[in-house]
C-alpha atoms as a PDB file:
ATOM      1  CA  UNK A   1     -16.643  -4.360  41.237  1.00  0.00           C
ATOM      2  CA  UNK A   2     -16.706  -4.051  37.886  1.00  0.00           C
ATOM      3  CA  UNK A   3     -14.982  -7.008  35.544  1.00  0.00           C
ATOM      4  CA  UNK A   4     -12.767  -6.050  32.561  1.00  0.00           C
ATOM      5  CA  UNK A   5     -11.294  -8.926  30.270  1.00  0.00           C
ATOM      6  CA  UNK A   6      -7.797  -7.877  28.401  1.00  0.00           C
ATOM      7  CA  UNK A   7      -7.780  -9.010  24.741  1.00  0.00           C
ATOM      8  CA  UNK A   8      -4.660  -9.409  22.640  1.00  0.00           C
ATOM      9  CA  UNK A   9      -2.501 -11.678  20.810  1.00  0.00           C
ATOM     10  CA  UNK A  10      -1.057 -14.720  22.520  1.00  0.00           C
ATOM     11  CA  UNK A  11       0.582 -17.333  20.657  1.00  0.00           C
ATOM     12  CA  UNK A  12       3.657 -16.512  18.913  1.00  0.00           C
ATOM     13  CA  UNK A  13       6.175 -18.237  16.556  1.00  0.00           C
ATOM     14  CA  UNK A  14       8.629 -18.764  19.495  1.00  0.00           C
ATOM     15  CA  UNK A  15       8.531 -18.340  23.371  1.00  0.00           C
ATOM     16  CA  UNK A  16       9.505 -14.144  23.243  1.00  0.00           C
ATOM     17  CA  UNK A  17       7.148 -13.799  20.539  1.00  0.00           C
ATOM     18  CA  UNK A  18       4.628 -15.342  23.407  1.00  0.00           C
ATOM     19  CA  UNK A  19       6.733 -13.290  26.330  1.00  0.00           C
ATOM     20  CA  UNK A  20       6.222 -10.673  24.575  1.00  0.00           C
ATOM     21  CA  UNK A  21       2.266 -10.894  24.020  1.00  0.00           C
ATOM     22  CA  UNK A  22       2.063 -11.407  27.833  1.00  0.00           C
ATOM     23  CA  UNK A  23       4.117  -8.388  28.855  1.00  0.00           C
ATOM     24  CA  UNK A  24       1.579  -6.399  26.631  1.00  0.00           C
ATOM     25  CA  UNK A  25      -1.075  -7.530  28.105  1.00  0.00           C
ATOM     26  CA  UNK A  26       0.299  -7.436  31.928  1.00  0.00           C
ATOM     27  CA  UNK A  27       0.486  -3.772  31.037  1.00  0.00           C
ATOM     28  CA  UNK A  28      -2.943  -3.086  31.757  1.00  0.00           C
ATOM     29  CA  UNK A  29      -3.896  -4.792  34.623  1.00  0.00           C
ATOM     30  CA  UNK A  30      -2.353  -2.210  37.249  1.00  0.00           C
ATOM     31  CA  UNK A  31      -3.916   0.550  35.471  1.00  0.00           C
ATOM     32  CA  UNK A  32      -7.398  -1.310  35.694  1.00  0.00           C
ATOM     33  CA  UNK A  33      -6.616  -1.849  39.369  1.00  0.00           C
ATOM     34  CA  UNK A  34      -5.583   1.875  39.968  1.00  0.00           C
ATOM     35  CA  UNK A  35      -9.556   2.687  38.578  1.00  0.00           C
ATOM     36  CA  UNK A  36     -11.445   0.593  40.455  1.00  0.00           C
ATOM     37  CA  UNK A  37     -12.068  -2.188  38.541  1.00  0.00           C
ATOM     38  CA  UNK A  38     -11.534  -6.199  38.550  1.00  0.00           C
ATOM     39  CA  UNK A  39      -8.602  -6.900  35.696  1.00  0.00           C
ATOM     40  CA  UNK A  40      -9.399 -10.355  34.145  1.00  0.00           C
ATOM     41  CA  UNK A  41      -6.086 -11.331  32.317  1.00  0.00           C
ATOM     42  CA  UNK A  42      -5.512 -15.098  30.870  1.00  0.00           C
ATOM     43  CA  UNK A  43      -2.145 -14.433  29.208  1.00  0.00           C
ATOM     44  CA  UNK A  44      -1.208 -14.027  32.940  1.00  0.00           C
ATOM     45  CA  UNK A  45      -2.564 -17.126  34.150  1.00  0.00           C
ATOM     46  CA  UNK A  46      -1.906 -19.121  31.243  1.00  0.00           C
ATOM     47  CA  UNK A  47       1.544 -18.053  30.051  1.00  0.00           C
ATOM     48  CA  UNK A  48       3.316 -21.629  31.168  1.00  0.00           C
ATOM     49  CA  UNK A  49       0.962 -23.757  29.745  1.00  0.00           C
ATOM     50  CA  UNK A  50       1.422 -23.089  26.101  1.00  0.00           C
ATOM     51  CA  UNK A  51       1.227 -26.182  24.003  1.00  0.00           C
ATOM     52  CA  UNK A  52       0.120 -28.410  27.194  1.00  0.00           C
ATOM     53  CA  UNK A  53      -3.858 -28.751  26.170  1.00  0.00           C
ATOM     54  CA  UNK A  54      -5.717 -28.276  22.864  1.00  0.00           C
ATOM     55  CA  UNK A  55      -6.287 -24.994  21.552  1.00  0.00           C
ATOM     56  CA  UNK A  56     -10.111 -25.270  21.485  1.00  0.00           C
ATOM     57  CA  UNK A  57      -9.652 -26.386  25.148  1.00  0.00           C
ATOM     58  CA  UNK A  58      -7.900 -22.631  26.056  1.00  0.00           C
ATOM     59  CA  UNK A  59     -10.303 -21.186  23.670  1.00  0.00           C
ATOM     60  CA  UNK A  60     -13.366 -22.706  25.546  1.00  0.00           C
ATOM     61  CA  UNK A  61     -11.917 -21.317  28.693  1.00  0.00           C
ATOM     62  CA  UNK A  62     -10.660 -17.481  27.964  1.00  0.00           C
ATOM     63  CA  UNK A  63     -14.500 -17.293  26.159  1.00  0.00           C
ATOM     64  CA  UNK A  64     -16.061 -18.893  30.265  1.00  0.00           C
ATOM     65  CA  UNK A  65     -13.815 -15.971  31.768  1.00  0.00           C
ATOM     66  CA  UNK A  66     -15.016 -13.170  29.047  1.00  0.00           C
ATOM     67  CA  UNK A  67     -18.701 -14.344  29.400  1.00  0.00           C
ATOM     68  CA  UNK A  68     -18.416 -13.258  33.364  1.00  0.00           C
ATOM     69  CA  UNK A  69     -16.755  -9.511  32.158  1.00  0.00           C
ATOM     70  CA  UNK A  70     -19.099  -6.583  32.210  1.00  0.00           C
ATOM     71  CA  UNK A  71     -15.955  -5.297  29.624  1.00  0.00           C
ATOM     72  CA  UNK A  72     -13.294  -5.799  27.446  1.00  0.00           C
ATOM     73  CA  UNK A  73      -9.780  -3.560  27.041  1.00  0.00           C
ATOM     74  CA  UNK A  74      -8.056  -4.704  23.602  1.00  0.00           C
ATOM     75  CA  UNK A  75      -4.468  -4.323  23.595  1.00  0.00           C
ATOM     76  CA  UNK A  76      -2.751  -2.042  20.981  1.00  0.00           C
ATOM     77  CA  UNK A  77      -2.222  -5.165  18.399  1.00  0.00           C
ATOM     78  CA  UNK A  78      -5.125  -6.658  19.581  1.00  0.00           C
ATOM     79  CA  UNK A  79      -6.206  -6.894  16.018  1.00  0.00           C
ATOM     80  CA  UNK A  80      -3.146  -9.086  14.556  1.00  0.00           C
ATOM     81  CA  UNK A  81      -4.888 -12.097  16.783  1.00  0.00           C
ATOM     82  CA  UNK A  82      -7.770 -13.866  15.493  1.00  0.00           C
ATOM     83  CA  UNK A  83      -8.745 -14.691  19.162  1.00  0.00           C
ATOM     84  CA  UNK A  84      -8.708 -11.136  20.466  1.00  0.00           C
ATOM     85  CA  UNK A  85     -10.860 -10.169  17.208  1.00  0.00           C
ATOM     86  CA  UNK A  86     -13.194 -12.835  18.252  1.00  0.00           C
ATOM     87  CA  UNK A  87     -13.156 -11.640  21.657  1.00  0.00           C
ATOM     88  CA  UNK A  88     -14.053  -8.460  20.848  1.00  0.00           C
ATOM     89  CA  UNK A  89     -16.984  -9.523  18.824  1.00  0.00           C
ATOM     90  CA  UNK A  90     -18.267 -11.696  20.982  1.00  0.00           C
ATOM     91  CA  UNK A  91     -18.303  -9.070  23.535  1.00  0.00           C
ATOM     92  CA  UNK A  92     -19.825  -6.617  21.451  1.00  0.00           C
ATOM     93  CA  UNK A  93     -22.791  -9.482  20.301  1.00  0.00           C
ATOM     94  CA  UNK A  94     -23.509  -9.498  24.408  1.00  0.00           C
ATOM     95  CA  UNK A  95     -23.677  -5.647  24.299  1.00  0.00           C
ATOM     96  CA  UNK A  96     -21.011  -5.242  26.657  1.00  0.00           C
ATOM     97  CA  UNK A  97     -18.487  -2.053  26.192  1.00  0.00           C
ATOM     98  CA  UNK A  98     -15.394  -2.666  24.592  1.00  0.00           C
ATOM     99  CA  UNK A  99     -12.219  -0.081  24.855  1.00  0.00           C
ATOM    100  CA  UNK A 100      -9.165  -0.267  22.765  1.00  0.00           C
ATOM    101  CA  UNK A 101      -5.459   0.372  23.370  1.00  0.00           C
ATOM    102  CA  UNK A 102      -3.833   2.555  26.456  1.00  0.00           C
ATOM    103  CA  UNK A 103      -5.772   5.567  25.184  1.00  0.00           C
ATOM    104  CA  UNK A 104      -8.847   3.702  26.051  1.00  0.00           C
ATOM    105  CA  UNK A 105      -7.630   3.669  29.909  1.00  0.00           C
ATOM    106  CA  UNK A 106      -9.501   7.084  29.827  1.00  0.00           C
ATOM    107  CA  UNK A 107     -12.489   6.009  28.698  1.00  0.00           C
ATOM    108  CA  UNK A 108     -12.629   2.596  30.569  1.00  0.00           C
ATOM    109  CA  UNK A 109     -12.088   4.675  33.746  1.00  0.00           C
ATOM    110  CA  UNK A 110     -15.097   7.027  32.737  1.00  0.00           C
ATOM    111  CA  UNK A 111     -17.459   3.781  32.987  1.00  0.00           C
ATOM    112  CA  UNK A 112     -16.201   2.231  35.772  1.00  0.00           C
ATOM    113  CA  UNK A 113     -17.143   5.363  37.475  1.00  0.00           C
ATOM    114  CA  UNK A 114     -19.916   5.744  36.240  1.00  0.00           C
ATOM    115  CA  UNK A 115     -21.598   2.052  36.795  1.00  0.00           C
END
């Protein structure tokens, strides 16, 4: 089963700014279910523990998860977050496909099928 990281902003200047990064991203992982593939989401499993470790420390661990993705979904503002940019370049450096926004759903599903 194919693994597929979702990219976007997280931090926020107050907690719904942050709610409201997470909801984004929770939007995709159904939809990356409903195709067949693994969705690999660390707003999801990080969303309480804002502010509890270092940034470099949650850094260090959203890049362990995206190293073990065979691809990366970037939400729709997935480019106002320096992170998700990084992401997505670092994903791109392993030459691993990268899909943006819902209208990427499509395409995602196209090479999950095909792989």
């Amino acid at each position: 089963m194919k693994r597929v990281f979702i990219a976007g902003p997280f931090r926020g200047k107050t907690p719904y700014d942050v709610h409201r990064n997470v909801i984004e991203a929770e939007s995709f992982i159904l939809p990356i279910a409903q195709i067949g593939a693994c969705p690999v989401c660390p707003h999801t499993m990080t969303q309480h523990f804002d502010h509890t470790m270092t940034d470099d420390f949650w850094l260090e661990a959203t890049s362990c998860l995206l190293e073990a993705c065979d691809a990366l979904i970037a939400t729709d503002r997935w480019y106002e977050s320096d992170g998700a940019m990084n992401e997505v370049e670092k994903m791109q450096r392993m030459g691993r496909r990268t899909f943006f926004g819902i209208d990427g759903l499509s395409e995602l599903a196209k090479y999950v099928k095909d792989m």
